[in-house]
N, C-alpha and C. Protein backbone atom coordinates (compact mmCIF):
# COMPACT_ATOMS: atom_id res chain seq x y z
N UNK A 1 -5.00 26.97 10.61
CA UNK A 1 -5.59 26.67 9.32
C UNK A 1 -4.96 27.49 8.21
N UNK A 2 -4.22 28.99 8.45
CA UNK A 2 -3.69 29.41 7.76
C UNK A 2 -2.47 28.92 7.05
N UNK A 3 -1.97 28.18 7.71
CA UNK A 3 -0.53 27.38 7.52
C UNK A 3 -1.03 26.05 6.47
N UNK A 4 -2.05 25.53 6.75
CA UNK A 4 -2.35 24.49 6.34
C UNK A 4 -2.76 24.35 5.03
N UNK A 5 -4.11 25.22 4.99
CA UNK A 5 -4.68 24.96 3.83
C UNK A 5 -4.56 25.97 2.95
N UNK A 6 -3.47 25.98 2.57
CA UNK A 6 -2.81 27.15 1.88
C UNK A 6 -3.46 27.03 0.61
N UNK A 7 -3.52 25.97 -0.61
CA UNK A 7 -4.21 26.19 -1.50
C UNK A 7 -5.57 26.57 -1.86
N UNK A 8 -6.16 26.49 -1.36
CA UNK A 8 -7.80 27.55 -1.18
C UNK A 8 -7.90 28.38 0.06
N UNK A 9 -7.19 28.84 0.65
CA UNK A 9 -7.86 29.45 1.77
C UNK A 9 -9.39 29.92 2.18
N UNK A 10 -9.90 30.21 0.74
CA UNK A 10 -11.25 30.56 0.90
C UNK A 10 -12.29 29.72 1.29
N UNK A 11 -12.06 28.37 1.00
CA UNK A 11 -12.97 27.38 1.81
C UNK A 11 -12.94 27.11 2.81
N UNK A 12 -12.14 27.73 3.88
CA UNK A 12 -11.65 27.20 5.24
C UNK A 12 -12.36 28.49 6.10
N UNK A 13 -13.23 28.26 7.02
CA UNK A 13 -14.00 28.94 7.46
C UNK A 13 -13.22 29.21 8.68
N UNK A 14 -13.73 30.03 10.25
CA UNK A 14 -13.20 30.10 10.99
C UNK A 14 -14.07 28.98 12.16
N UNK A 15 -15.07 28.02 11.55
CA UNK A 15 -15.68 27.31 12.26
C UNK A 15 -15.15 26.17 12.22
N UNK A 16 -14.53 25.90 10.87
CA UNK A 16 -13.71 24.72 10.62
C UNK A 16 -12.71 24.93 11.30
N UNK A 17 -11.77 25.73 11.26
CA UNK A 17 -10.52 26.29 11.66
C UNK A 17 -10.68 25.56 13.52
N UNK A 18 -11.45 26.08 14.11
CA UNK A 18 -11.91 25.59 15.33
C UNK A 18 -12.52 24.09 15.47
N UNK A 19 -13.23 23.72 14.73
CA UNK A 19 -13.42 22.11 14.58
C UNK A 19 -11.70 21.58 14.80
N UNK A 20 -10.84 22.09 13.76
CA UNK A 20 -9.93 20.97 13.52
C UNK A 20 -9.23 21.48 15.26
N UNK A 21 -8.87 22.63 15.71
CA UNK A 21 -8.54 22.93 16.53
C UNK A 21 -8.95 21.67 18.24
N UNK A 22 -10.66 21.13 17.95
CA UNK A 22 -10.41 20.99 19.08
C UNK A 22 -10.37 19.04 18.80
N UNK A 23 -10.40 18.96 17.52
CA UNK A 23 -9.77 17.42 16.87
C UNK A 23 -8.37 17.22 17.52
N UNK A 24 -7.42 18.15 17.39
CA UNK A 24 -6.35 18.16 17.57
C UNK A 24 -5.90 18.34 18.82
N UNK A 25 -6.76 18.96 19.84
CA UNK A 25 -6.56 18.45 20.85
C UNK A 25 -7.41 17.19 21.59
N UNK A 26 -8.15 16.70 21.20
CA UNK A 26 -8.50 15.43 21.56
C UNK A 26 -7.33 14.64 20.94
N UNK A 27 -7.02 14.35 20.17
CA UNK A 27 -5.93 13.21 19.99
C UNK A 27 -4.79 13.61 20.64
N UNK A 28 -4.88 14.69 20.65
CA UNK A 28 -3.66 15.14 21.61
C UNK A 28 -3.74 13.97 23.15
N UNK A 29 -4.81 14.29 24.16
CA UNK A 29 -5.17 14.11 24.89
C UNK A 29 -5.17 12.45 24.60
N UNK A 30 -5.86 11.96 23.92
CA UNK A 30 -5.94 9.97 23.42
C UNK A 30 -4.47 9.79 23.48
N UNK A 31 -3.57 10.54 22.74
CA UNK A 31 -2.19 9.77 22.56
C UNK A 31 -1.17 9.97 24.00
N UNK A 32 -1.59 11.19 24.81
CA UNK A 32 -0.72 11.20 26.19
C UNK A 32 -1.36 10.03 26.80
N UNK A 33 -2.71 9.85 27.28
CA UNK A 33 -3.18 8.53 27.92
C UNK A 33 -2.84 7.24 27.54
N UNK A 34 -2.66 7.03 26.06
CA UNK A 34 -1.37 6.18 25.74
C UNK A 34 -0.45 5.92 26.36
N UNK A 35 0.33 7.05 25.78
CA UNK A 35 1.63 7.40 26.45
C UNK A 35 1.66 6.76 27.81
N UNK A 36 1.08 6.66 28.46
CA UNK A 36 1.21 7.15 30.54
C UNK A 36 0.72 5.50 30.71
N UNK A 37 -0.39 4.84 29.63
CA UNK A 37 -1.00 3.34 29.78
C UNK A 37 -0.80 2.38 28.66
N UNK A 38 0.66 2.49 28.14
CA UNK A 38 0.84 1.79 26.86
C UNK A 38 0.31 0.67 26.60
N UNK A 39 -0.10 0.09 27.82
CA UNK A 39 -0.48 -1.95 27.65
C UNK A 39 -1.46 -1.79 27.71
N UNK A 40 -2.66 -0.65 27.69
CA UNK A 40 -3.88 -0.96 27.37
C UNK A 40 -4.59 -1.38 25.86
N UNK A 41 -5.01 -2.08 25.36
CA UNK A 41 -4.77 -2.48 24.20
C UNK A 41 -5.86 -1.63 23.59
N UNK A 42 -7.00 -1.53 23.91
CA UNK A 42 -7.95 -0.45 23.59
C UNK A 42 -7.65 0.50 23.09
N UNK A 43 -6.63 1.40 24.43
CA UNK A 43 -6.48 2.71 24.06
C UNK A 43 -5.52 2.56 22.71
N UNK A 44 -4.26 2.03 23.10
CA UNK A 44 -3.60 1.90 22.02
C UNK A 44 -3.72 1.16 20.77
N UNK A 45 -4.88 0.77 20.41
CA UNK A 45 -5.50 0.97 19.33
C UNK A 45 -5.96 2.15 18.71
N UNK A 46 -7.25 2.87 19.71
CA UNK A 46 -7.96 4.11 19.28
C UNK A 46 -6.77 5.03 18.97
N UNK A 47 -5.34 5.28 19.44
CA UNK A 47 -4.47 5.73 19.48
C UNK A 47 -3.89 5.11 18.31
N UNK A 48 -3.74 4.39 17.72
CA UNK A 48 -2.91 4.51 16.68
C UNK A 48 -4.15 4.78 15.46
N UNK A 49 -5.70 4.65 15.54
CA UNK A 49 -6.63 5.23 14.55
C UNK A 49 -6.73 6.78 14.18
N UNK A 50 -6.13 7.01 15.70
CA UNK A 50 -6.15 8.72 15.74
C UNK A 50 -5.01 8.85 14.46
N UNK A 51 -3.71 8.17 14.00
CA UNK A 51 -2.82 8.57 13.24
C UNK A 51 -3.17 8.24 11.86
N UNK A 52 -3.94 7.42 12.00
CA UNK A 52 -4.11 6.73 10.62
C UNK A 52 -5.36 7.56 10.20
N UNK A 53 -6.40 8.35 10.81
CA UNK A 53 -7.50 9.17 10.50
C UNK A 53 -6.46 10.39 10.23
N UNK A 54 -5.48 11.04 10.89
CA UNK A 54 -4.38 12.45 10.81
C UNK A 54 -4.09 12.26 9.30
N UNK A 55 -3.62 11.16 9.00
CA UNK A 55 -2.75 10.81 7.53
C UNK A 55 -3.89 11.28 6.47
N UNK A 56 -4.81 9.85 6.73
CA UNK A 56 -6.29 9.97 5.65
C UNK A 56 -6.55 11.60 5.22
N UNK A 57 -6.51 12.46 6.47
CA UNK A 57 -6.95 14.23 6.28
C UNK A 57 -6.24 14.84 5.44
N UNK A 58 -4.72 14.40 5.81
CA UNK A 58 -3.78 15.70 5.50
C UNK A 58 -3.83 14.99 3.51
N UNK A 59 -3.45 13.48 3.40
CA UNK A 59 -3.60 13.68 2.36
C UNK A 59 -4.71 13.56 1.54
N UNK A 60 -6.06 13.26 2.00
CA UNK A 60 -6.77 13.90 1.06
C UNK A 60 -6.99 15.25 1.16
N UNK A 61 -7.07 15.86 1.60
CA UNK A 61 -6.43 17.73 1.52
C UNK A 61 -5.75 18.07 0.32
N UNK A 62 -4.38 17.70 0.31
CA UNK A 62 -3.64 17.91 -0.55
C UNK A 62 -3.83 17.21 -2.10
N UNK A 63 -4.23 16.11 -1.94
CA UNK A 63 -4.39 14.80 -3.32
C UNK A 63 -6.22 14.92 -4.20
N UNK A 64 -6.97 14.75 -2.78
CA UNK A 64 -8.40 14.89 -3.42
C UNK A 64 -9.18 15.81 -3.57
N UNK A 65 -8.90 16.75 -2.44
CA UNK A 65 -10.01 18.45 -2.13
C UNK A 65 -9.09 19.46 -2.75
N UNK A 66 -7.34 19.44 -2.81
CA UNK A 66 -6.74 20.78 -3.11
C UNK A 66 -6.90 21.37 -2.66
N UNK A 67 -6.90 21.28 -1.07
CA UNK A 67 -6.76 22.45 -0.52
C UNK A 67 -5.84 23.14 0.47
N UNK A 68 -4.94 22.09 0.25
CA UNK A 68 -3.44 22.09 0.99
C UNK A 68 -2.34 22.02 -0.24
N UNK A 69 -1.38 22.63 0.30
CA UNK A 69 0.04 22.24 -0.98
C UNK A 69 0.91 21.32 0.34
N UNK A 70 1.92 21.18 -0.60
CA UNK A 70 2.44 20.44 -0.28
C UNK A 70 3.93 21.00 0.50
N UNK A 71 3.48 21.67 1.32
CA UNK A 71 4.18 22.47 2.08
C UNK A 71 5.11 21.97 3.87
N UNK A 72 5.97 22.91 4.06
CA UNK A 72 6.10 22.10 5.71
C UNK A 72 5.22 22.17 6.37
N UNK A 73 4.10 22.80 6.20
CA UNK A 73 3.05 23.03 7.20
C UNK A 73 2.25 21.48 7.20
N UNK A 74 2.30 21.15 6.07
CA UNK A 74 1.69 19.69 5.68
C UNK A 74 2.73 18.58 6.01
N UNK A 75 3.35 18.72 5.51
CA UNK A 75 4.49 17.64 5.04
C UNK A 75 4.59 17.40 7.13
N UNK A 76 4.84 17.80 7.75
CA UNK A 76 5.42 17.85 8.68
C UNK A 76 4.08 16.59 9.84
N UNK A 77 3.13 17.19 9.33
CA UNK A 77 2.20 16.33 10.35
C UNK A 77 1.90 14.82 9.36
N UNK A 78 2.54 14.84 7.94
CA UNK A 78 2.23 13.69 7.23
C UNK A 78 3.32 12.97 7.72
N UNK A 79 4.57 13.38 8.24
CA UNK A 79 5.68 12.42 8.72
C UNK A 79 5.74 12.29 9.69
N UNK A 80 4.87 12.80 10.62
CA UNK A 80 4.63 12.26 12.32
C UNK A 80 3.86 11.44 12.10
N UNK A 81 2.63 11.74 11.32
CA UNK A 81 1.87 10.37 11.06
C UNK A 81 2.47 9.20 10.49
N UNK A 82 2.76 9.28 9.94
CA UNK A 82 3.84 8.03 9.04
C UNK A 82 4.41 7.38 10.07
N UNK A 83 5.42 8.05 10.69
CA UNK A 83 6.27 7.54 11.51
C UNK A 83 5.91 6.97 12.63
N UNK A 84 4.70 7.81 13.55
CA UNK A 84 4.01 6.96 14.47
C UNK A 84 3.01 6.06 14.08
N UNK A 85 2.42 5.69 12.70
CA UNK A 85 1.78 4.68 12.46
C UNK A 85 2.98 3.57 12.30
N UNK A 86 3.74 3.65 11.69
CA UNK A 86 4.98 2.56 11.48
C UNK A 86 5.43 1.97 13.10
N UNK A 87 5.83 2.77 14.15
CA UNK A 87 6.34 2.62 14.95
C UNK A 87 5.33 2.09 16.09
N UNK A 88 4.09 2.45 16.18
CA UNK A 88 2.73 1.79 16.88
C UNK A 88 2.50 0.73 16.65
N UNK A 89 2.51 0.07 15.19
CA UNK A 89 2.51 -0.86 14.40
C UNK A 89 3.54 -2.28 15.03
N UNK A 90 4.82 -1.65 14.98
CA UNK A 90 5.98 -2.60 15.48
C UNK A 90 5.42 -2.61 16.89
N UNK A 91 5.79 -1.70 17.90
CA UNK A 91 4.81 -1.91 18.96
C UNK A 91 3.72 -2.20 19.43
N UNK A 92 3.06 -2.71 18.56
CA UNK A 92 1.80 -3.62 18.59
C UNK A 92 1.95 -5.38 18.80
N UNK A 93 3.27 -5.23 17.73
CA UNK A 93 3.59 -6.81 17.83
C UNK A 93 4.29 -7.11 19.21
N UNK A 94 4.70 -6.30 19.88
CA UNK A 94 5.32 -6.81 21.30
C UNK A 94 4.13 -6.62 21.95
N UNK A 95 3.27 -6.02 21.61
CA UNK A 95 2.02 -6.14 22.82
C UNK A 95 1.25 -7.37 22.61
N UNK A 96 1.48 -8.06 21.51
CA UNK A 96 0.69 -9.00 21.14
C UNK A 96 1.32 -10.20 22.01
N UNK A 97 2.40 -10.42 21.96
CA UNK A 97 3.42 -11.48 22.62
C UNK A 97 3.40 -10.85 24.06
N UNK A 98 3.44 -9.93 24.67
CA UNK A 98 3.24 -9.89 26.00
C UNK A 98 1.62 -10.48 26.63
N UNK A 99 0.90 -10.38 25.85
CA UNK A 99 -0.34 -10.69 25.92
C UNK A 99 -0.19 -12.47 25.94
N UNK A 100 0.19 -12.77 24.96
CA UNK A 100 0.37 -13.90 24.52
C UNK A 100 1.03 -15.06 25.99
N UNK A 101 2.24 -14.30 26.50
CA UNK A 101 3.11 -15.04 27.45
C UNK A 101 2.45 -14.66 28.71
N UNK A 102 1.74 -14.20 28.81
CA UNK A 102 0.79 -13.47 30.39
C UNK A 102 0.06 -14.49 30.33
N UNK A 103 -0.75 -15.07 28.87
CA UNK A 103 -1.88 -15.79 28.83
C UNK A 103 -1.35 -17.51 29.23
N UNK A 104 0.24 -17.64 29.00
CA UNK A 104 0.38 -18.88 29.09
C UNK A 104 1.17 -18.76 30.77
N UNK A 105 1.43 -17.73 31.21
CA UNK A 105 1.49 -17.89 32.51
C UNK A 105 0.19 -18.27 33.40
N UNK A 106 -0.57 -17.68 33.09
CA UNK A 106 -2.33 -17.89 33.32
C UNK A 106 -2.39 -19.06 33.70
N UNK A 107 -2.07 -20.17 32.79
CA UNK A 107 -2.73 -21.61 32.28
C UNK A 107 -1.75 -22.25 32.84
């Protein structure tokens, strides 16, 4: 949290500090089970919400609360998010068509 919320530090408690701590490892944990079960469509949904809730934080932090700058400490988890929402995204559309051609093997 020190890295992070560099522009107020004083609002950042050590309870929060630990909240985000064990946020961050739950998505941790959602995105390896991904990882290991990509064609589950569920997970890899909740898995790509986990990135798109990461983004929503970091920049309202920085844009609406001020309480982040705009630092590598920030910048860095705003372009993993970016990048794995973009890239989940495209990989969504092949899950959609694998789904799609399974369903007409089905029939």
């Amino acid at each position: 949290s020190e890295k992070l919320y560099t522009a107020s530090p004083g609002l950042v408690n050590g309870l929060q500090a630990r909240t985000f701590g064990v946020w961050t490892l739950l998505s941790s944990v959602i995105r390896c089970l991904c990882a290991v079960d990509i064609r589950n469509r569920t997970l890899y949904h909740i898995t790509l919400f986990t990135f798109f809730l990461a983004l929503a934080h970091f920049l309202s932090e920085v844009f609406i609360y001020h309480t982040a700058a705009l630092t590598i400490g920030v910048m860095a988890p705003l372009m993993v998010a970016s990048f794995s929402i973009l890239g989940m995204l495209i990989g969504l559309q092949y899950l959609e068509v694998e789904a799609l051609s399974q369903n007409k093997k089905k029939n």
